[in-house]
N, C-alpha and C. Protein backbone atom coordinates (compact mmCIF):
# COMPACT_ATOMS: atom_id res chain seq x y z
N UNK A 1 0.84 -1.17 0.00
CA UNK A 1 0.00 0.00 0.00
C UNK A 1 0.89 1.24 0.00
N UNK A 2 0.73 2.06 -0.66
CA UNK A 2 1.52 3.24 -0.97
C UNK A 2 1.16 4.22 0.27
N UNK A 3 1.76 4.77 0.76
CA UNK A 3 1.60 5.32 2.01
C UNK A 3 1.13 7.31 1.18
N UNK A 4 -0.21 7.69 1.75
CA UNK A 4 -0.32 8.91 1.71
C UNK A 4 -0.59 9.24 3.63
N UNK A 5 -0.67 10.79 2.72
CA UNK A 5 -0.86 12.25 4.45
C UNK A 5 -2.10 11.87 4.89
N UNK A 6 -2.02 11.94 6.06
CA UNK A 6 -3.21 11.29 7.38
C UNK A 6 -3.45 9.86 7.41
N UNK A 7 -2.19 8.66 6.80
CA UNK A 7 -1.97 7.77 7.28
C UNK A 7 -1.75 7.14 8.52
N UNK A 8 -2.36 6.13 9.13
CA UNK A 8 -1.40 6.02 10.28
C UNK A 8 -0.38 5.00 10.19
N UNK A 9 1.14 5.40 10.50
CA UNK A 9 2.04 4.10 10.78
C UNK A 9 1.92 2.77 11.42
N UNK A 10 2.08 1.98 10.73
CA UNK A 10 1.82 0.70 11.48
C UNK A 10 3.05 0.93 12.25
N UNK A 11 3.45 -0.04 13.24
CA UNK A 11 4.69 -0.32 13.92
C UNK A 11 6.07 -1.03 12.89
N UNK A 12 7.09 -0.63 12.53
CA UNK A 12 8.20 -1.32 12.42
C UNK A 12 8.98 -1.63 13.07
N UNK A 13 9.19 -2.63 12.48
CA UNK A 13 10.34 -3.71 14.41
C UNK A 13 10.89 -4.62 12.95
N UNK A 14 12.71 -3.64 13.03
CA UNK A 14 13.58 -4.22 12.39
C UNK A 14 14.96 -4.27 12.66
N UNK A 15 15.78 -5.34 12.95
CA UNK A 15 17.54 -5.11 13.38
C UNK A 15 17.88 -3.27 13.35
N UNK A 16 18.42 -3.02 14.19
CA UNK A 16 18.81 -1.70 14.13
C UNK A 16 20.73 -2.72 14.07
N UNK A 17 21.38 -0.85 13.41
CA UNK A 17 23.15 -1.22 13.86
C UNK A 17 23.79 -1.50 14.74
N UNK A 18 23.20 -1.16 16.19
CA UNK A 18 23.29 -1.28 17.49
C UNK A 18 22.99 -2.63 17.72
N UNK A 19 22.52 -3.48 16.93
CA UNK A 19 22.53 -5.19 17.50
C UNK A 19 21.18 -5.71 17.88
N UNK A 20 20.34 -4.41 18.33
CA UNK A 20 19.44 -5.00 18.63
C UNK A 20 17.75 -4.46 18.13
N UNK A 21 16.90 -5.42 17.67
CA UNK A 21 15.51 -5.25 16.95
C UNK A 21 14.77 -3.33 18.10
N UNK A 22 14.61 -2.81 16.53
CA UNK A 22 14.06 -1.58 17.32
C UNK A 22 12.45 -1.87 16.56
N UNK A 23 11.64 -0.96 17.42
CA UNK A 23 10.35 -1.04 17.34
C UNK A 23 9.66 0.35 17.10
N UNK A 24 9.32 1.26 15.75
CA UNK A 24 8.83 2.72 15.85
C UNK A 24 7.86 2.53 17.00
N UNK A 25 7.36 1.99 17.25
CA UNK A 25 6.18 2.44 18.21
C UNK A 25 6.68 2.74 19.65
N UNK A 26 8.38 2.95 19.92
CA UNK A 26 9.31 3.46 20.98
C UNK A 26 9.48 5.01 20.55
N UNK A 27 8.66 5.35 19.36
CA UNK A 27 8.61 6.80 19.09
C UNK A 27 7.36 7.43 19.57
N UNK A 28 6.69 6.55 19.87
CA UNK A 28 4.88 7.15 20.03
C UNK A 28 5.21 8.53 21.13
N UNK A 29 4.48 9.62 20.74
CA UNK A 29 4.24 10.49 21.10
C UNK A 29 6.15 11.97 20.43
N UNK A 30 6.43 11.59 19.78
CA UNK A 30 7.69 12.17 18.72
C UNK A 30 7.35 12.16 17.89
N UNK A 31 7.62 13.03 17.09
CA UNK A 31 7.39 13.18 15.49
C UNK A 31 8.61 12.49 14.95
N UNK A 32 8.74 12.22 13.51
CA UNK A 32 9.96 12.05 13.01
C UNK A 32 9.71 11.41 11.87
N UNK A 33 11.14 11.28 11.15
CA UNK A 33 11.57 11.30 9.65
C UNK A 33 11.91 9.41 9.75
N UNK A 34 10.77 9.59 8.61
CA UNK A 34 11.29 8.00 7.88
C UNK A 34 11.71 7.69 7.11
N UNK A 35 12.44 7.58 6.29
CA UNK A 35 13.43 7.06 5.43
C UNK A 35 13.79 5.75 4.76
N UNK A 36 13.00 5.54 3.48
CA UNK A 36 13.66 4.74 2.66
C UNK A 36 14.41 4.45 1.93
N UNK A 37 15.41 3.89 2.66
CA UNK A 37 17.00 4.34 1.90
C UNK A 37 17.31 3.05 0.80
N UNK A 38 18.79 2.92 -0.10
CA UNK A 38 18.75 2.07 -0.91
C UNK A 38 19.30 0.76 -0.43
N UNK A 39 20.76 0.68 -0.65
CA UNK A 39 21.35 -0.60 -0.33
C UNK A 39 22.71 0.20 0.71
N UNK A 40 23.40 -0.34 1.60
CA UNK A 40 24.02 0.25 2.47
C UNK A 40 25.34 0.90 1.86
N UNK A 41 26.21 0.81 0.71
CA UNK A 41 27.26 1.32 0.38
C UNK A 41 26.66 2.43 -0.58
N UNK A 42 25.08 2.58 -0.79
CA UNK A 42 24.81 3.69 -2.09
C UNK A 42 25.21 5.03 -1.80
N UNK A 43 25.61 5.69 -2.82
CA UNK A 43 26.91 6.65 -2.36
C UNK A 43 25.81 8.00 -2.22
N UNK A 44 24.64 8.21 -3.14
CA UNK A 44 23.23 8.80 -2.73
C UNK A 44 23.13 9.04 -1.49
N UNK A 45 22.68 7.35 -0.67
CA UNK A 45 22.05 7.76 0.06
C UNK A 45 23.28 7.92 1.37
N UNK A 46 24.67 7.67 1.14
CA UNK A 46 25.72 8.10 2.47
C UNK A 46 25.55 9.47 2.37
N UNK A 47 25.15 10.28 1.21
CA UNK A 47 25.77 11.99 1.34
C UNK A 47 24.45 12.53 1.83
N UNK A 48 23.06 11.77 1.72
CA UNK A 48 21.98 12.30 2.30
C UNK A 48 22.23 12.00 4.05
N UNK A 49 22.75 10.55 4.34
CA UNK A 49 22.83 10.57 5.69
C UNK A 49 24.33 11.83 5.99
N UNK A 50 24.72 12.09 5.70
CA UNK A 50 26.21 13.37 5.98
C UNK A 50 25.22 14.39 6.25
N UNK A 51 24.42 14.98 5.21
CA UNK A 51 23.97 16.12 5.16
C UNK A 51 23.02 16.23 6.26
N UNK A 52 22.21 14.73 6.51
CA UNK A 52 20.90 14.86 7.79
C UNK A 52 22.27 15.39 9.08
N UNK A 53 23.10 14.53 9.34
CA UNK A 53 24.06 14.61 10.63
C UNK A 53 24.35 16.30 10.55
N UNK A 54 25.05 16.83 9.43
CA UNK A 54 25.46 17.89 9.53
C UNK A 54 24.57 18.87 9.93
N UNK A 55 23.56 18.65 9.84
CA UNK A 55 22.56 19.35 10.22
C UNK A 55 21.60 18.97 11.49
N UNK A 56 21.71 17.93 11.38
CA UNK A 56 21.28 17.62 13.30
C UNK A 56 20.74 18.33 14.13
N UNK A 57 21.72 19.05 14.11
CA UNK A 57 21.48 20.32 15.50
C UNK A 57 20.73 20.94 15.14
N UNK A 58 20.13 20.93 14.13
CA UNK A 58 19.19 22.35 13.76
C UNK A 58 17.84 21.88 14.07
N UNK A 59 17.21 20.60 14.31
CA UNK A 59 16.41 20.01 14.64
C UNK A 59 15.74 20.09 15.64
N UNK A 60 14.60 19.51 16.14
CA UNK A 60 13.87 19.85 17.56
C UNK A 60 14.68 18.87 18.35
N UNK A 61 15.11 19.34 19.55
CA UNK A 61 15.66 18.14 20.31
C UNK A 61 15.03 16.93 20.38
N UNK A 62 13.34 16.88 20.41
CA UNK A 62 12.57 15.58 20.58
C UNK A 62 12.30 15.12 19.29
N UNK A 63 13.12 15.72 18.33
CA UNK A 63 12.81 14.76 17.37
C UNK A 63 13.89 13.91 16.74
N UNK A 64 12.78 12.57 16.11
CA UNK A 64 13.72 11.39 15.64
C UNK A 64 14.05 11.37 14.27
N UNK A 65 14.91 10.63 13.90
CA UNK A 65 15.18 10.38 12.37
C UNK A 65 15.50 8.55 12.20
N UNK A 66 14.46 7.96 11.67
CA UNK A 66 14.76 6.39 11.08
C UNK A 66 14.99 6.01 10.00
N UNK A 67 16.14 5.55 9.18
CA UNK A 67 16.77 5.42 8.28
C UNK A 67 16.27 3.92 8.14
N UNK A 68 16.05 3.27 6.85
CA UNK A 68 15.52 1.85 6.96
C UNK A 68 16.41 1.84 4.90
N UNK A 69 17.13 0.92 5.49
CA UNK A 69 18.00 0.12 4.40
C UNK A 69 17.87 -0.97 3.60
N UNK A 70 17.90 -1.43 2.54
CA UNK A 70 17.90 -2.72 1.98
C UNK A 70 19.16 -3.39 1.87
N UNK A 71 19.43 -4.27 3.13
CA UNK A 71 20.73 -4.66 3.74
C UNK A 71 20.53 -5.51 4.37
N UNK A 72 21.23 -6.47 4.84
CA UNK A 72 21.55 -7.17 5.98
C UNK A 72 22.71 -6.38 7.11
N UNK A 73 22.25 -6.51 8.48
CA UNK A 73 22.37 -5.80 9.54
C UNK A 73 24.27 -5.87 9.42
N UNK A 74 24.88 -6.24 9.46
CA UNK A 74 26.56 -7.10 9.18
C UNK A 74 26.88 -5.58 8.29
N UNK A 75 26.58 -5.96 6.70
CA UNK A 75 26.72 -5.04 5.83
C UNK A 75 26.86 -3.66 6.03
N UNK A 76 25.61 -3.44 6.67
CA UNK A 76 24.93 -2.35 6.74
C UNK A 76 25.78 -1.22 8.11
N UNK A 77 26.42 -2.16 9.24
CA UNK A 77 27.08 -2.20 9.84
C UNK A 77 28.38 -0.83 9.26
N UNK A 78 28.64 -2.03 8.50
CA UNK A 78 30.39 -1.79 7.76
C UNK A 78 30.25 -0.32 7.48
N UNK A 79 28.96 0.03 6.82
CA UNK A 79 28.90 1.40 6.20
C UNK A 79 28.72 2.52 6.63
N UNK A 80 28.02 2.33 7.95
CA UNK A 80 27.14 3.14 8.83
C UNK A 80 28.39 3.76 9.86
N UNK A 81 29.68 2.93 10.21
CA UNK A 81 30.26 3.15 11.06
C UNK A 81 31.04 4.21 11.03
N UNK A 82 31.15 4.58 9.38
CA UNK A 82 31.66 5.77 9.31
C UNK A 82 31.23 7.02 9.72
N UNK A 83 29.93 6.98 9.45
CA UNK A 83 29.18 8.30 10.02
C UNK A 83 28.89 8.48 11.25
N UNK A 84 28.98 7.98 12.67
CA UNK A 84 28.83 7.70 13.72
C UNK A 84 27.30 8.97 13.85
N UNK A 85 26.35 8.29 13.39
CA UNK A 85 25.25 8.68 13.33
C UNK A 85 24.17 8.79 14.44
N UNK A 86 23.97 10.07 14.65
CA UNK A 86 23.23 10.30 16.09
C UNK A 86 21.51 9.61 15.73
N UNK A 87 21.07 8.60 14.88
CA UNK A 87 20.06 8.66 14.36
C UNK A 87 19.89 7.45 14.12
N UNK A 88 18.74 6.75 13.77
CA UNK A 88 18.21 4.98 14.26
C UNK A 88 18.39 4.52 13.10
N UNK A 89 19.33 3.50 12.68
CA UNK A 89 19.90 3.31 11.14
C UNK A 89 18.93 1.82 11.53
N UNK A 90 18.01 1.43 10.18
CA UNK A 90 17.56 -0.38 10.33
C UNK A 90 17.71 -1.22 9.07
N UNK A 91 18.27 -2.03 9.08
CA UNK A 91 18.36 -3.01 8.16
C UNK A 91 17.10 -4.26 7.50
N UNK A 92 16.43 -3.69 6.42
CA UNK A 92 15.55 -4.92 6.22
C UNK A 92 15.85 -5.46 4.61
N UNK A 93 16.54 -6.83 5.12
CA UNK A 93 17.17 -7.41 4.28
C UNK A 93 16.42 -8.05 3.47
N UNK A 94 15.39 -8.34 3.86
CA UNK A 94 14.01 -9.29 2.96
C UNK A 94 12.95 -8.33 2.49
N UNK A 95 13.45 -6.96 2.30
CA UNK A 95 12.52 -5.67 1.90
C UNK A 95 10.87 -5.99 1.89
N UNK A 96 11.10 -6.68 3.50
CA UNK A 96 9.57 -6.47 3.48
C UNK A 96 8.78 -5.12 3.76
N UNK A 97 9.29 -4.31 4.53
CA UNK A 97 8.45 -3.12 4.86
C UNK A 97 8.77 -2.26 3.74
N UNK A 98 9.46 -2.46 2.71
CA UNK A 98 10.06 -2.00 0.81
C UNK A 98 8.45 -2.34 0.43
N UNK A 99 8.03 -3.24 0.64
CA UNK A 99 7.15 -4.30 -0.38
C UNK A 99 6.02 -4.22 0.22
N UNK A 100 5.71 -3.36 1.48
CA UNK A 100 4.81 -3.57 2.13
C UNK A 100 4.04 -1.90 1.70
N UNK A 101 5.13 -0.92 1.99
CA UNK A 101 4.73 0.60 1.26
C UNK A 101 4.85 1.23 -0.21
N UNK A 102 4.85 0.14 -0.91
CA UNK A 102 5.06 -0.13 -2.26
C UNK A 102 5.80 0.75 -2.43
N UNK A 103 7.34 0.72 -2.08
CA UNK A 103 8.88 1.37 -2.32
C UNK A 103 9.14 1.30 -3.72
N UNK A 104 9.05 2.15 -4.92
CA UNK A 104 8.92 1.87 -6.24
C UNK A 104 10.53 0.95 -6.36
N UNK A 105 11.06 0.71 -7.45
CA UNK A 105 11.86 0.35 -8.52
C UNK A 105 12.12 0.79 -9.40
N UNK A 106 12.99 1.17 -9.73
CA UNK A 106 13.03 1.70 -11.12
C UNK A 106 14.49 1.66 -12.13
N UNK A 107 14.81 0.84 -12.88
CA UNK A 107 16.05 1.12 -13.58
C UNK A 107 16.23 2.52 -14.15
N UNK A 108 15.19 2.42 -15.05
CA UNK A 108 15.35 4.04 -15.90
C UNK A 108 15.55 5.19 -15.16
N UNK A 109 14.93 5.13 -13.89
CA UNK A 109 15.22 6.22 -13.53
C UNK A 109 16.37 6.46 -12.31
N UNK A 110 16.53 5.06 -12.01
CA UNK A 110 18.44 4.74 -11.60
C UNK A 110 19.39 5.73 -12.47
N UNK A 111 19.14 5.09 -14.04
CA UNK A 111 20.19 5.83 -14.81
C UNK A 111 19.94 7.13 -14.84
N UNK A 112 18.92 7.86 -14.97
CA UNK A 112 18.11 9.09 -14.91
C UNK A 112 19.18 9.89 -13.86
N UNK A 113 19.11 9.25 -12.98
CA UNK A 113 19.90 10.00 -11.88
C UNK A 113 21.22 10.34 -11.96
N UNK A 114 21.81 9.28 -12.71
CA UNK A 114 23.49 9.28 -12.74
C UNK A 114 23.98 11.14 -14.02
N UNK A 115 22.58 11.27 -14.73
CA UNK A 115 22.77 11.90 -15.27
C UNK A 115 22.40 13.62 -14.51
N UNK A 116 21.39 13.19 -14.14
CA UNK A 116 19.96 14.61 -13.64
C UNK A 116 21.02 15.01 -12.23
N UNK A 117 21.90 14.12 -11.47
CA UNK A 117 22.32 14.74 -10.47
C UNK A 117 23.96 14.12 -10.50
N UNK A 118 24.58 14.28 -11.16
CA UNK A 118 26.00 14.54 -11.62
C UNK A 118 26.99 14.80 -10.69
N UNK A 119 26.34 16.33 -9.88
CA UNK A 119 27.24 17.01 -9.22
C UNK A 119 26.95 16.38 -7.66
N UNK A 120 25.73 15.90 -7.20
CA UNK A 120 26.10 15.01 -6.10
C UNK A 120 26.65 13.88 -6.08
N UNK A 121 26.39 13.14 -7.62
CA UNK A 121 27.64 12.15 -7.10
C UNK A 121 29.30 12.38 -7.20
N UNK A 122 29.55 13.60 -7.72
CA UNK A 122 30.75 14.46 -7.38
C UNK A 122 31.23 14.26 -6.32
N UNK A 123 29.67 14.89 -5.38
CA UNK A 123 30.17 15.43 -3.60
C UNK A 123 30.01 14.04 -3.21
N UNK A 124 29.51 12.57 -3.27
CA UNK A 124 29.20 11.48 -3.10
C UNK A 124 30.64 11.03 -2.82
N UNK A 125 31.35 11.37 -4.59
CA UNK A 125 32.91 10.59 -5.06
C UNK A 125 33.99 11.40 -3.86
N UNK A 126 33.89 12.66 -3.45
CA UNK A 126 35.07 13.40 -2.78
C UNK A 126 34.61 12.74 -1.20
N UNK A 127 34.00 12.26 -0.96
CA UNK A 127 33.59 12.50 0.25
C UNK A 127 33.85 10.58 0.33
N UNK A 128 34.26 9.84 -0.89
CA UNK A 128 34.59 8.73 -0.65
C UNK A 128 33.63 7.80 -0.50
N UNK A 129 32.32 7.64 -0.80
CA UNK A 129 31.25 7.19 -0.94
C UNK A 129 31.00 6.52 -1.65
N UNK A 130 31.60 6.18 -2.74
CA UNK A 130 31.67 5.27 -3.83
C UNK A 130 31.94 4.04 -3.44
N UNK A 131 31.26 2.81 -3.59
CA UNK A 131 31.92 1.83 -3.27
C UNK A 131 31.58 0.41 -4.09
N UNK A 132 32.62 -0.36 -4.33
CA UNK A 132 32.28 -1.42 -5.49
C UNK A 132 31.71 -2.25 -4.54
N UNK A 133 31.11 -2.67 -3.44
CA UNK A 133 30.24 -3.13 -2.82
C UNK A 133 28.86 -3.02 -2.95
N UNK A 134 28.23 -4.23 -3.81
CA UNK A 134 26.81 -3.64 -3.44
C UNK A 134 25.93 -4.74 -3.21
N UNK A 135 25.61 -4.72 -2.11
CA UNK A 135 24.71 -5.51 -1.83
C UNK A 135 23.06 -5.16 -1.48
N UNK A 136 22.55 -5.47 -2.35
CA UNK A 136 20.81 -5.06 -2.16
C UNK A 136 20.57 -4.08 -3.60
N UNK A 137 19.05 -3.84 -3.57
CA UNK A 137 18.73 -3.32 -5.27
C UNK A 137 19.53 -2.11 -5.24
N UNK A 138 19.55 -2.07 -6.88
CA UNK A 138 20.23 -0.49 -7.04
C UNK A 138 19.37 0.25 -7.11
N UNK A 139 17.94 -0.41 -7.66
CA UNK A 139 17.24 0.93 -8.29
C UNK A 139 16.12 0.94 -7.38
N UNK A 140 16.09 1.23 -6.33
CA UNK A 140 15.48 1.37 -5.31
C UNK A 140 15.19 3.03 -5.46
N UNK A 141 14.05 3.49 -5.41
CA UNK A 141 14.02 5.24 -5.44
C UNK A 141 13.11 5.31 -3.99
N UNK A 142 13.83 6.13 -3.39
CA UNK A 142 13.56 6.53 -1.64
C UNK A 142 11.93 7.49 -1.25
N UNK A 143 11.95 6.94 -0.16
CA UNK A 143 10.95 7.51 0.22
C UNK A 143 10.99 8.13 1.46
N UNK A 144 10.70 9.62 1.52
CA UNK A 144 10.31 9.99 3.04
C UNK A 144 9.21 10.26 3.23
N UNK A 145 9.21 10.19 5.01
CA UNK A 145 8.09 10.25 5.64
C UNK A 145 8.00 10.49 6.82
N UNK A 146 7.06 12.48 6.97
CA UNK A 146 7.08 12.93 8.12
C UNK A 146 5.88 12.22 8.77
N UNK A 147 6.01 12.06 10.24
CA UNK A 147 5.17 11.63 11.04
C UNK A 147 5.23 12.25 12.57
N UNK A 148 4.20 12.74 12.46
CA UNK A 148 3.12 13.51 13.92
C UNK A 148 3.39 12.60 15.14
N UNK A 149 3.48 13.30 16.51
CA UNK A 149 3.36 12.60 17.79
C UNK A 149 2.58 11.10 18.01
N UNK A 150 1.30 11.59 17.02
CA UNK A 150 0.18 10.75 16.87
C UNK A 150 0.90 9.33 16.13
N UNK A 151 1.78 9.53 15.31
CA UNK A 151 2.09 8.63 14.58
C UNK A 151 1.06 8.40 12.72
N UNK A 152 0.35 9.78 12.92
CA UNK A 152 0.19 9.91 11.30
C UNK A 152 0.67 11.00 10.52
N UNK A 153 0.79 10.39 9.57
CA UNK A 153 1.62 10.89 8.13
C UNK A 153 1.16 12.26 7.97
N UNK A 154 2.34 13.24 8.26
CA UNK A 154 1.81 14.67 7.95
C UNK A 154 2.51 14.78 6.60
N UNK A 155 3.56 14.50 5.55
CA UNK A 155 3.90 14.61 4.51
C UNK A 155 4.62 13.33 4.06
N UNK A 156 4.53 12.79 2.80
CA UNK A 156 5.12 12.02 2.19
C UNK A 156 5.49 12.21 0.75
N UNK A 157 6.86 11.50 0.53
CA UNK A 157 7.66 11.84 -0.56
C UNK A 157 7.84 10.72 -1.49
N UNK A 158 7.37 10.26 -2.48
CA UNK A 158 8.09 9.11 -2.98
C UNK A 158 8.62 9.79 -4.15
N UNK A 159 10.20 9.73 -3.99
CA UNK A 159 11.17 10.21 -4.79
C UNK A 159 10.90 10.00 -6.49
N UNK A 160 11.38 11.13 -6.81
CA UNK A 160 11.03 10.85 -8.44
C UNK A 160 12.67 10.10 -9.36
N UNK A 161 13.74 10.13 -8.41
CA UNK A 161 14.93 9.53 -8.57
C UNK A 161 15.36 8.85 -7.43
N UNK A 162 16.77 8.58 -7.52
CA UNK A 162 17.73 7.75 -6.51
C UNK A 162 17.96 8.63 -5.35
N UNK A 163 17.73 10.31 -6.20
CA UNK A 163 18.10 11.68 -4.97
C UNK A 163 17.69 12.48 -4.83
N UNK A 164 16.10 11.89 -4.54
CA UNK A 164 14.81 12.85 -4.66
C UNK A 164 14.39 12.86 -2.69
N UNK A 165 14.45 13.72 -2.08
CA UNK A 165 14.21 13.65 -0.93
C UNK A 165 13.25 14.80 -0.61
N UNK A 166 12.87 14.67 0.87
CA UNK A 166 12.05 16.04 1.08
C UNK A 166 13.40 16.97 1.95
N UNK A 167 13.19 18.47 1.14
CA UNK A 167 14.35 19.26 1.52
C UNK A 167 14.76 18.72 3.35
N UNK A 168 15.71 19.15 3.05
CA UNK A 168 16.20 19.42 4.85
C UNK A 168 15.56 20.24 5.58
N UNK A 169 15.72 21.21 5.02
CA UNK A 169 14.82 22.37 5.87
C UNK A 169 13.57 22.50 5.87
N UNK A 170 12.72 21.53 5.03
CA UNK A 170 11.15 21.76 5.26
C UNK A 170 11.14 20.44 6.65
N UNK A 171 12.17 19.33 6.68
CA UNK A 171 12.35 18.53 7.93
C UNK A 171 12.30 19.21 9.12
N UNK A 172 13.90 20.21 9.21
CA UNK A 172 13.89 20.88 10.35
C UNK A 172 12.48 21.69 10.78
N UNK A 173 12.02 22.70 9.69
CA UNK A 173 10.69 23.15 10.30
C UNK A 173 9.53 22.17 10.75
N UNK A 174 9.30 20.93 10.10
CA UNK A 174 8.51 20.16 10.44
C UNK A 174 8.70 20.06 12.05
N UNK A 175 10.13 19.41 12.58
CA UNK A 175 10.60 19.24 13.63
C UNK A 175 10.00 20.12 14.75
N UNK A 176 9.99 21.24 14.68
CA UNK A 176 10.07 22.66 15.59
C UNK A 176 8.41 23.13 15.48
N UNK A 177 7.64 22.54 15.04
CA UNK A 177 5.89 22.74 15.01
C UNK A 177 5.39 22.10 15.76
């Protein structure tokens, strides 16, 4: 089911990097950012997690950010450790909750991207993000998703590429309302 605004979240309970199964419904009563990210070495989605960190602070203190990967927890591990990420990284290796919010696919517009956004995989390549590791789909196109105290969907994004997100700063303001 494709997730629209005034949805309510079901619960996800998936391996977090930390070792152990996290459960959104340990967010009830927080707002926060959901994130459908690609496969754990995609160099996309490392410079979107850089840019969420770098910006962190600008956020409401009570609010969360859940990153959800198409990975196995090990993998996903390896990649994550670089960013020492103040933020709930989860691994679902059998893309069921992919398959469950109908997380599109897309080759064409995989390649679409390599072209339409050039200069982030620039900042992707300097920043060392590139990696001949890949485990999980490539053409995975991301999805975010703000969510209310309540736990329903105040905005959702399903990316029109590999590096289609909802701005940062319409996040942070979300955060601070």
């Amino acid at each position: 089911m494709r997730i629209k605004k005034l949805d309510q979240i079901e619960n996800i309970v998936l391996p977090s990097i930390n070792g152990e199964n996290f459960d959104t419904s340990k967010l009830k009563g927080k707002k926060y950012l959901l994130t459908f990210y690609r496969f754990a070495s995609c160099p996309m989605c490392n410079l979107r997690i850089n840019e969420m960190i770098n910006r962190f602070d600008e956020l409401d203190d009570d609010f969360a950010i859940v990153g959800i990967f198409h990975s196995e927890v090990s993998n996903l591990k390896r990649f994550m450790m670089r960013h020492d990420s103040p933020f709930i990284i989860l691994a679902d290796k059998d893309f069921e909750y992919f398959s469950k919010y109908d997380v599109e696919r897309s080759f064409f517009r995989f390649i679409s991207t390599l072209l339409l956004r050039a200069p982030r995989f620039f900042r992707a390549a300097v920043k060392r993000y590139i990696s001949l590791t890949i485990k999980g789909h490539m053409d995975i196109i991301p999805v975010d998703i703000l969510v209310d105290e309540k736990g329903k969907v105040q905005d959702v994004k399903y990316g029109k590429d590999i590096g289609d997100h909802i701005p940062i700063e319409e996040i942070i303001k979300f955060s601070h309302r």
